[in-house]
N, C-alpha and C. Protein backbone atom coordinates (compact mmCIF):
# COMPACT_ATOMS: atom_id res chain seq x y z
N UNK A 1 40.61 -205.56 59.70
CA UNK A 1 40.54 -206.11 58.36
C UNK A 1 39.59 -205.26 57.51
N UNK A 2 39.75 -204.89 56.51
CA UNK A 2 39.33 -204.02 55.44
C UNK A 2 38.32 -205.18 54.65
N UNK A 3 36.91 -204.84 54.36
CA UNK A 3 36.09 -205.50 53.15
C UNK A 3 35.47 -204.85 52.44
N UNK A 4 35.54 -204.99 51.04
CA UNK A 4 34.94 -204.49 50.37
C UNK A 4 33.58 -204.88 49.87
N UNK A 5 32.50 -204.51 50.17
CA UNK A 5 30.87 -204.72 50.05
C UNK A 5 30.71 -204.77 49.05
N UNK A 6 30.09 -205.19 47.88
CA UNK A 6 29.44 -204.89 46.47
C UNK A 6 28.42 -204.71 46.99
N UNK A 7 26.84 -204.02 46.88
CA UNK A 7 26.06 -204.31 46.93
C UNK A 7 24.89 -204.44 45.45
N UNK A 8 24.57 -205.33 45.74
CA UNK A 8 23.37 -205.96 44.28
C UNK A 8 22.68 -204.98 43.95
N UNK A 9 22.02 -205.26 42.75
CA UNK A 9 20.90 -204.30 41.81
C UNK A 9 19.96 -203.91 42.46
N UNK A 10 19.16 -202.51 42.89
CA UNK A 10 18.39 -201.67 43.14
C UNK A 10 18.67 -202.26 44.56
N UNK A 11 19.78 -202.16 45.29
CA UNK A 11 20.52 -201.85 46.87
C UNK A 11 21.09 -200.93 46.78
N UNK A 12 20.82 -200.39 48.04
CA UNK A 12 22.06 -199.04 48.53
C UNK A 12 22.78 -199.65 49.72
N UNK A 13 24.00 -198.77 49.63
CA UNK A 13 25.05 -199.35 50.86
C UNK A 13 24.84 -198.89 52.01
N UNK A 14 24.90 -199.94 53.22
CA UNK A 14 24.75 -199.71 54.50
C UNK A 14 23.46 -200.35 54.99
N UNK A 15 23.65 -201.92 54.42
CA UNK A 15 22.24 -202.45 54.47
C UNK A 15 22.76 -203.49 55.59
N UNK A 16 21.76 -204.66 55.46
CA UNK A 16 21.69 -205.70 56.57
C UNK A 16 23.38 -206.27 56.20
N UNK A 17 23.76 -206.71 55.88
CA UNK A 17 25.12 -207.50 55.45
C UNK A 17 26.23 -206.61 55.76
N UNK A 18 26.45 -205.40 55.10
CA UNK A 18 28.01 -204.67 55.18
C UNK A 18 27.65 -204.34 56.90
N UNK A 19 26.65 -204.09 57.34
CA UNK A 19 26.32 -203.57 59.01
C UNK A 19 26.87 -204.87 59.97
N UNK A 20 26.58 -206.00 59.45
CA UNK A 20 26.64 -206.80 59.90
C UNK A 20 28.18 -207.34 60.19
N UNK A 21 28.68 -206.98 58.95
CA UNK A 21 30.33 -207.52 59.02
C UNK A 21 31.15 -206.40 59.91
N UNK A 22 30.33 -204.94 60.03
CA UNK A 22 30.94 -203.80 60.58
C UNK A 22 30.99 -203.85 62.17
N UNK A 23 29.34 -204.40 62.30
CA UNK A 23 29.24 -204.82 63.64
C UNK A 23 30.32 -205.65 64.43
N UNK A 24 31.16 -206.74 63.51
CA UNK A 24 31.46 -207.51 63.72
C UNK A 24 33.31 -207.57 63.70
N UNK A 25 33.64 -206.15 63.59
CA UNK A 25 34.64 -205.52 64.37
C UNK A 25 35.38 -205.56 62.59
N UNK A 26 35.10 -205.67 61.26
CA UNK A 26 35.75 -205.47 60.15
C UNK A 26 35.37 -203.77 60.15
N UNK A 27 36.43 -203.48 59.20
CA UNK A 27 36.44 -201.92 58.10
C UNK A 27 35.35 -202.38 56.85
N UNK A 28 34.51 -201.76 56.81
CA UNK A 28 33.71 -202.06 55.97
C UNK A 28 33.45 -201.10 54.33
N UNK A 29 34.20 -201.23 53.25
CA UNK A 29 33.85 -200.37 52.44
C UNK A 29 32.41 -200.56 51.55
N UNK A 30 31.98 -199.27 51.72
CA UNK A 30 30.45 -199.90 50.92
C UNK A 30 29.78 -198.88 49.67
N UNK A 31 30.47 -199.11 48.40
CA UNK A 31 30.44 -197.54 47.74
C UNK A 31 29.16 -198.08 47.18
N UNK A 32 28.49 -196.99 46.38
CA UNK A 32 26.82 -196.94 46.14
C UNK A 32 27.32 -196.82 44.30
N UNK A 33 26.94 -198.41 44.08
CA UNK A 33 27.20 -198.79 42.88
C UNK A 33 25.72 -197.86 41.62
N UNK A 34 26.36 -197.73 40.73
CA UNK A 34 25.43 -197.13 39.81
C UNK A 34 24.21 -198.70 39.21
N UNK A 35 23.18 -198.89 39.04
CA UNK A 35 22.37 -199.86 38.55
C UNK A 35 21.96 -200.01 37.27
N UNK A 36 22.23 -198.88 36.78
CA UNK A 36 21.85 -199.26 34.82
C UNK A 36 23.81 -198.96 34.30
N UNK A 37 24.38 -199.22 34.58
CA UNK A 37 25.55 -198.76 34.38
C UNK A 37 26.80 -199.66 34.79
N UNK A 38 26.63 -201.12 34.09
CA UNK A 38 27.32 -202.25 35.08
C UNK A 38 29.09 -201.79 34.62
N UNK A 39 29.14 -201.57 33.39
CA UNK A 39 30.89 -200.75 33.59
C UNK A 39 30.90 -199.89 34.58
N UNK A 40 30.34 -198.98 34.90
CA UNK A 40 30.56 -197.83 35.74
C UNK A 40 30.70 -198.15 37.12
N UNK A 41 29.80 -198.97 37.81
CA UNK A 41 29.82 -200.01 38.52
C UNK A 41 31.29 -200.72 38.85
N UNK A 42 31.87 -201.51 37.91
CA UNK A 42 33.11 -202.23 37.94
C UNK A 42 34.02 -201.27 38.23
N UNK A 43 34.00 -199.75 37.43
CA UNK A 43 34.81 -198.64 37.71
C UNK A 43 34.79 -198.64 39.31
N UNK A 44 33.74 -197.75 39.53
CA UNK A 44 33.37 -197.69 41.11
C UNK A 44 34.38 -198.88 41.88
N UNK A 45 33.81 -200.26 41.72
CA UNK A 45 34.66 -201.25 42.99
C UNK A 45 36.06 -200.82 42.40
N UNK A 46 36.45 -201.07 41.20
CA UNK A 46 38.10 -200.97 41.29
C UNK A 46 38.40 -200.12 41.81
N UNK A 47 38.53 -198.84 41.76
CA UNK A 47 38.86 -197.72 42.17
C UNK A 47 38.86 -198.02 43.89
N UNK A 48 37.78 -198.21 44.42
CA UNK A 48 38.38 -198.91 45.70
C UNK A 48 38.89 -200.16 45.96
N UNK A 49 39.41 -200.85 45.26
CA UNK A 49 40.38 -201.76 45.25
C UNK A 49 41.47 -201.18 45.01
N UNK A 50 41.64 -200.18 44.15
CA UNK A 50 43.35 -199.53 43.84
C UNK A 50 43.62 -198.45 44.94
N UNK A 51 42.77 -197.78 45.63
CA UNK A 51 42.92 -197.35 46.71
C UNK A 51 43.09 -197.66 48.56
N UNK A 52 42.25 -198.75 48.37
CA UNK A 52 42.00 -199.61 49.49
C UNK A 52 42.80 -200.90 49.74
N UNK A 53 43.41 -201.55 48.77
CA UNK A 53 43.27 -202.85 48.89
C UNK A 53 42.86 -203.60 49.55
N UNK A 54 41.33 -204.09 49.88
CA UNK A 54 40.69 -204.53 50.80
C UNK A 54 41.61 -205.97 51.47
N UNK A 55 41.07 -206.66 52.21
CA UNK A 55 41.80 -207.98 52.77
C UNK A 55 40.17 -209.12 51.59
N UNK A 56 39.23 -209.12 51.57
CA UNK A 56 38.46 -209.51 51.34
C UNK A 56 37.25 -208.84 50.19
N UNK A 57 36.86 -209.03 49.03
CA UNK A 57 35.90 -208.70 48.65
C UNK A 57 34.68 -209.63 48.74
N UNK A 58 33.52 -208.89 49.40
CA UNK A 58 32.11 -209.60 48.95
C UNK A 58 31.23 -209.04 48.49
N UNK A 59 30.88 -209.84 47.26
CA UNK A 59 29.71 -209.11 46.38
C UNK A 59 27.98 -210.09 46.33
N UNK A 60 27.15 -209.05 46.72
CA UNK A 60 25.87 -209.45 46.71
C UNK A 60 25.15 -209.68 45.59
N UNK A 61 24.90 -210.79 44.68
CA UNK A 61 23.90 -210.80 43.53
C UNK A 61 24.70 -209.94 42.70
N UNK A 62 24.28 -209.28 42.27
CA UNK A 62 24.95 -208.38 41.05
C UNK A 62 25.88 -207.71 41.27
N UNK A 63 26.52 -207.58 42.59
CA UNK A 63 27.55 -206.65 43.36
C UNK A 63 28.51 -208.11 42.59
N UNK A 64 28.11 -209.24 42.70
CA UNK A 64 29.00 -210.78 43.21
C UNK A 64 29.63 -210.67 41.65
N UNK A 65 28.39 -210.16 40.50
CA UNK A 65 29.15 -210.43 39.20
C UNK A 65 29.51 -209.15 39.37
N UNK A 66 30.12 -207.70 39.68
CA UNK A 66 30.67 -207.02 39.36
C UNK A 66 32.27 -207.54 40.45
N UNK A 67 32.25 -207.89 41.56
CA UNK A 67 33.50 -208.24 42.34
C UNK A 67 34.31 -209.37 41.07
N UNK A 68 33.72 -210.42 40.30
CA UNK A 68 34.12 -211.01 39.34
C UNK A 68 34.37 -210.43 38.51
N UNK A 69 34.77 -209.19 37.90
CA UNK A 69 34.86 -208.22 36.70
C UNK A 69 36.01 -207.30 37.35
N UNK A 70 36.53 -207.54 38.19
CA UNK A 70 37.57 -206.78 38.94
C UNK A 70 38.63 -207.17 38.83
N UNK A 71 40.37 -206.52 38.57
CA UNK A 71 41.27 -206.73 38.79
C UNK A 71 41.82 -206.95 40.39
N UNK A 72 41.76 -208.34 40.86
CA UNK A 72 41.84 -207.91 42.44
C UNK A 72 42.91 -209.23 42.65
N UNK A 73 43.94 -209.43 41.81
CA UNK A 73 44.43 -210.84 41.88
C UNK A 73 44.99 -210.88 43.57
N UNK A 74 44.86 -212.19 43.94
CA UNK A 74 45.41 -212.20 45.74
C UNK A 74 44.20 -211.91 46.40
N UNK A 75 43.29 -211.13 46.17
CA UNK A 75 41.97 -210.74 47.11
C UNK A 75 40.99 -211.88 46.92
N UNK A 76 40.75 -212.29 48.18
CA UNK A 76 39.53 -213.61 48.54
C UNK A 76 38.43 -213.26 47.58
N UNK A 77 37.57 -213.65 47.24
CA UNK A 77 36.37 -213.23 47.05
C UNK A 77 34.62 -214.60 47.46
N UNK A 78 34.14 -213.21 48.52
CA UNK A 78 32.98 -214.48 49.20
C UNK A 78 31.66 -213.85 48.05
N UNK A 79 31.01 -214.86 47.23
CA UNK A 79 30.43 -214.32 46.66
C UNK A 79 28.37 -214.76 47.01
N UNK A 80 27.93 -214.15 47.00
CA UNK A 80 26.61 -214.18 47.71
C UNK A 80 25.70 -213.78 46.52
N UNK A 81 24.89 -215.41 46.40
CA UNK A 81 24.27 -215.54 44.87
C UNK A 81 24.88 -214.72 43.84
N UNK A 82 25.60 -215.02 43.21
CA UNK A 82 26.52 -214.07 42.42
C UNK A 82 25.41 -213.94 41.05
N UNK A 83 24.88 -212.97 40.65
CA UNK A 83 24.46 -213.27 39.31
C UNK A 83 25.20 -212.37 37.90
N UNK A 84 26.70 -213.83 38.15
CA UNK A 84 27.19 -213.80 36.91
C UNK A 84 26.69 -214.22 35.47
N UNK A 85 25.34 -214.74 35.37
CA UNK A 85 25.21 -214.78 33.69
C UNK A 85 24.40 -214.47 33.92
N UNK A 86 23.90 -212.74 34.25
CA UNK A 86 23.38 -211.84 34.16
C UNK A 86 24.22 -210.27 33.74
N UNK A 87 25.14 -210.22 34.13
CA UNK A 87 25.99 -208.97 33.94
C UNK A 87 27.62 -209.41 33.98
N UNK A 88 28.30 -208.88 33.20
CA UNK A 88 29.26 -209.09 32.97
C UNK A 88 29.86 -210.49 31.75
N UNK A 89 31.20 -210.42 31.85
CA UNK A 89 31.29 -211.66 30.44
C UNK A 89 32.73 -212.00 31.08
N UNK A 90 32.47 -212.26 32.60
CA UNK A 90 33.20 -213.55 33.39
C UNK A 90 32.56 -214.69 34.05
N UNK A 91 32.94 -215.82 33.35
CA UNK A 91 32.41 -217.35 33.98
C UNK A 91 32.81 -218.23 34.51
N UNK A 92 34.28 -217.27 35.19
CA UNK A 92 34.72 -218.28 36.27
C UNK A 92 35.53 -217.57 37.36
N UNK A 93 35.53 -218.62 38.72
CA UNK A 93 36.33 -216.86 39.28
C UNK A 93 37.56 -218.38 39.97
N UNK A 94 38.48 -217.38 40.94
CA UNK A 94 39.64 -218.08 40.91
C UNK A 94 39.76 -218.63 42.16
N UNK A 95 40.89 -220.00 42.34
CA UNK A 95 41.10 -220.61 43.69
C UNK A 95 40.55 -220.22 44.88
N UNK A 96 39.73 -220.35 45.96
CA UNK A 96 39.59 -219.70 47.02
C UNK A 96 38.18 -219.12 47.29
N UNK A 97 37.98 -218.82 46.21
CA UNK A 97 36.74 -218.22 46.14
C UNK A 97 35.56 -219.14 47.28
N UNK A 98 34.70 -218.18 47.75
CA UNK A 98 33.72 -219.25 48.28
C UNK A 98 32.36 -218.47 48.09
N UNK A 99 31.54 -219.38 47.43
CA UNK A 99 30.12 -218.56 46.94
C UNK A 99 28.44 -219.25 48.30
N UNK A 100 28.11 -218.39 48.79
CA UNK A 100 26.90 -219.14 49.52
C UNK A 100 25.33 -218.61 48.79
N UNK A 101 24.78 -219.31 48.43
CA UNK A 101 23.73 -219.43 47.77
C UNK A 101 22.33 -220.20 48.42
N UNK A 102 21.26 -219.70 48.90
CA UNK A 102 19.91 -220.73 48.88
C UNK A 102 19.40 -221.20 47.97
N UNK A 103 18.75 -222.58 48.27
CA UNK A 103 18.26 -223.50 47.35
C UNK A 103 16.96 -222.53 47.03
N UNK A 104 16.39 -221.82 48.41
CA UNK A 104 15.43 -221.44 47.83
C UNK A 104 15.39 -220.08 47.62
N UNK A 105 15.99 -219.66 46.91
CA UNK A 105 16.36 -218.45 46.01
C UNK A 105 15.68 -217.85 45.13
N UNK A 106 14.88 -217.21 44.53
CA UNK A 106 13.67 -216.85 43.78
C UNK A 106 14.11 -216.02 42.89
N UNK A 107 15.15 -215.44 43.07
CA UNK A 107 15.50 -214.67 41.91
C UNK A 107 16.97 -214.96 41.18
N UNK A 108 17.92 -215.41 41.44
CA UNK A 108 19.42 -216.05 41.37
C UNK A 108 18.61 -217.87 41.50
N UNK A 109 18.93 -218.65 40.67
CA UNK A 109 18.81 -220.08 40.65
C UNK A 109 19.90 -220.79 41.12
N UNK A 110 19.98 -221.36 41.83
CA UNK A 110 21.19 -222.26 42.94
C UNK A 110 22.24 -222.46 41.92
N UNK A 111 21.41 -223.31 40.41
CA UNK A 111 22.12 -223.95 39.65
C UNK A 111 23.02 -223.40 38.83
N UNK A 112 23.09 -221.88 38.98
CA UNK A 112 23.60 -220.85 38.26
C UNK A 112 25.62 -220.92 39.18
N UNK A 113 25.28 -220.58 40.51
CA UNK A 113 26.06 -220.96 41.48
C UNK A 113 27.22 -222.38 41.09
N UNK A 114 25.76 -223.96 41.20
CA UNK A 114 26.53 -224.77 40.71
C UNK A 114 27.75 -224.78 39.79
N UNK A 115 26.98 -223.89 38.84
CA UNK A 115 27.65 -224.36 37.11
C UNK A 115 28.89 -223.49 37.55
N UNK A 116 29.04 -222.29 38.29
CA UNK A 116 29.70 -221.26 38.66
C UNK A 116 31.19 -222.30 38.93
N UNK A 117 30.76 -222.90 40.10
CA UNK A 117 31.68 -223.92 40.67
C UNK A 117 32.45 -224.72 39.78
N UNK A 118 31.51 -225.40 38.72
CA UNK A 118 31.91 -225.99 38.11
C UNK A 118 32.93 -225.62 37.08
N UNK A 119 32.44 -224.15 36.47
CA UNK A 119 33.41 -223.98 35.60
C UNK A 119 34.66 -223.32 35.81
N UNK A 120 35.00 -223.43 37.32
CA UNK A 120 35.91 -222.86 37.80
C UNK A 120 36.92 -223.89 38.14
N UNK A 121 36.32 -224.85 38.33
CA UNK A 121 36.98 -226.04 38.97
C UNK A 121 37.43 -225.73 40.49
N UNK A 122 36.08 -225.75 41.16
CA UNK A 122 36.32 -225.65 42.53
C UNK A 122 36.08 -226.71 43.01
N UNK A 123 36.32 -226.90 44.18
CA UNK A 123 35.78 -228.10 45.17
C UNK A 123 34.63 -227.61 45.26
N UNK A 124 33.43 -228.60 45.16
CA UNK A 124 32.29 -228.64 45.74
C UNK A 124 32.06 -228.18 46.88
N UNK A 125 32.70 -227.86 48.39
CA UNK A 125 32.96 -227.52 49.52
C UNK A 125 33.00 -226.29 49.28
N UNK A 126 33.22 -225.47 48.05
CA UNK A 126 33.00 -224.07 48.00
C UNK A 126 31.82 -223.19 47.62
N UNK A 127 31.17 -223.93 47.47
CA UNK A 127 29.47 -223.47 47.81
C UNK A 127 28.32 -224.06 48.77
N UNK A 128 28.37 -223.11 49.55
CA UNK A 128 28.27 -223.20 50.84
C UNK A 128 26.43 -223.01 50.55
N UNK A 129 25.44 -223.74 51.07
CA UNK A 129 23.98 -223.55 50.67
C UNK A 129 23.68 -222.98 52.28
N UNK A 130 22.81 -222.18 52.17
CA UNK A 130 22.62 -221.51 53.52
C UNK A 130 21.24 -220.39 53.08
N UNK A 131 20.18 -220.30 53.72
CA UNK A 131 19.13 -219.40 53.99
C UNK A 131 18.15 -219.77 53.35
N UNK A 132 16.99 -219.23 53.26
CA UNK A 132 15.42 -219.17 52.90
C UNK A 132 15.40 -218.34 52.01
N UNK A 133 15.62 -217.53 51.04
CA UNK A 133 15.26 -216.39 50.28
C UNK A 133 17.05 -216.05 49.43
N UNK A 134 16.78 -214.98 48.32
CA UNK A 134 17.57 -214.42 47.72
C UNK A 134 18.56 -213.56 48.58
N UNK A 135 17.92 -212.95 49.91
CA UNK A 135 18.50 -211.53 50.43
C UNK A 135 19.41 -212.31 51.25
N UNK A 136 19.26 -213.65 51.79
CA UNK A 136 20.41 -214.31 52.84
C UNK A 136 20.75 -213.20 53.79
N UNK A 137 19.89 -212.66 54.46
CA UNK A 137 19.37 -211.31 55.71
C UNK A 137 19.48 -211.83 56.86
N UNK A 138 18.84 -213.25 57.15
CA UNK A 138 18.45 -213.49 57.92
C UNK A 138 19.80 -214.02 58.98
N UNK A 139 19.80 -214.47 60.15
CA UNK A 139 20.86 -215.05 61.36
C UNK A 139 21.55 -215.62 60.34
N UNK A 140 21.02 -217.22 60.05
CA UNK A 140 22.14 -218.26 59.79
C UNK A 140 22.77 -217.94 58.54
N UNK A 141 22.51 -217.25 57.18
CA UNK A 141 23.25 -216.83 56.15
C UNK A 141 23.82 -215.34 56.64
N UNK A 142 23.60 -214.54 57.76
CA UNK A 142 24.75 -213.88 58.15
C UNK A 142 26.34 -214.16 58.62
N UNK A 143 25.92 -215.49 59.77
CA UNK A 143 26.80 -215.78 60.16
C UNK A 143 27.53 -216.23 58.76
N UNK A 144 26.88 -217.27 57.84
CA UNK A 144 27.60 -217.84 57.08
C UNK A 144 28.96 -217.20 56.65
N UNK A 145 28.00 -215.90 55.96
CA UNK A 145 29.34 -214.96 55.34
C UNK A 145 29.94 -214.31 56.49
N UNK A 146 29.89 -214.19 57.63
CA UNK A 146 30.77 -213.65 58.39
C UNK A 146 32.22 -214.77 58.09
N UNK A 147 31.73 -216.02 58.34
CA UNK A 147 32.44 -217.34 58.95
C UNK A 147 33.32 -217.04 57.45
N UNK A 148 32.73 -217.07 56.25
CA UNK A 148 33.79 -217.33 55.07
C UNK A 148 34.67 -216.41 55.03
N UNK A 149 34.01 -214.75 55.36
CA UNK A 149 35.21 -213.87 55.40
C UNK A 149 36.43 -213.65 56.06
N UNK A 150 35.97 -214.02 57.50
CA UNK A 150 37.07 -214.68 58.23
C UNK A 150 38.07 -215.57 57.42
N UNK A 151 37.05 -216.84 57.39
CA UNK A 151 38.46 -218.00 57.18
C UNK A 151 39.35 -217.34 55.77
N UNK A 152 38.52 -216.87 54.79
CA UNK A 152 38.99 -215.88 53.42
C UNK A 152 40.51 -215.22 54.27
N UNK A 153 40.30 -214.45 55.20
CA UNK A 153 41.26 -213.65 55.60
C UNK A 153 42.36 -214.48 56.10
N UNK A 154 41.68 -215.36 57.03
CA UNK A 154 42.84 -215.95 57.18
C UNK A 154 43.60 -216.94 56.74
N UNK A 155 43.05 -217.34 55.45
CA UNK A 155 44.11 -218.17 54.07
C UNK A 155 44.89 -217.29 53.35
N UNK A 156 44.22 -216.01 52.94
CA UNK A 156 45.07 -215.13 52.25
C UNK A 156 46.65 -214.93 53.17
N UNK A 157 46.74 -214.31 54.07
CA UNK A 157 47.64 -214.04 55.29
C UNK A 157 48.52 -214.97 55.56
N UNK A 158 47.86 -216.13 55.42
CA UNK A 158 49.07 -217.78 55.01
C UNK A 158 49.15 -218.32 56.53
């Protein structure tokens, strides 16, 4: 299975998360998004979306609002503290989606997530609360997003 990594503002690719999903027997794409340059950025993921068509996109924090700024209709998207009303001028993302967020988050606010949900009209069941911190690094918000990308893959596939 093919995923496509976003990784967040002042990250480089090939960190704790895309290693983690690689470890974990996925294709891992992980291109090295530009940080003052959030079009260029969106360029970057599409371009491996029109080349790749991943099975799954996940975007980290600011990776999460550039995977939301993407033409990727049919592609899952697991989004990990997404900070969409920070970059970009999308405020809702579509069916399926599943976002995991900590309460105790210090830099992304949970409630940002919430409203996310909300204005999407998701089930509540699609934000998944999981970890201690913003980076969700640690065991149990690894597994988390392992577990969503999976099940992601295997709803898309039918």
């Amino acid at each position: 299975m093919i995923v496509l990594f976003l990784h967040g503002w002042n990250s480089r690719p090939g960190g704790v998360k895309p290693t983690y999903l690689a470890n974990n027997g996925h294709t891992v794409l992980n291109p090295a998004l530009p940080d003052e340059d959030f079009a260029q950025a969106v360029r970057v993921a599409q371009a491996e979306v029109d080349l790749h068509h991943p099975d799954v996109i996940v975007g980290s924090s600011r990776g999460g609002a550039v995977a939301m700024n993407l033409e990727a209709d049919g592609i899952p998207l697991v989004l990990l503290c997404p900070a969409w009303k920070h970059w970009g001028m999308v405020g809702r993302v579509r069916q399926g989606t599943v976002v995991l967020h900590s309460e105790a988050d210090e830099v992304i606010p949970i409630e940002e997530s919430r409203q996310l949900i909300e204005h999407s009209r998701l089930p509540e069941s699609a934000l998944v609360v999981v970890g201690t911190d913003h980076r969700l690094a640690d065991a149990e918000p690894l597994e988390a997003m392992l577990a969503a990308v999976e099940q992601a893959m295997a709803v898309s596939r039918g």
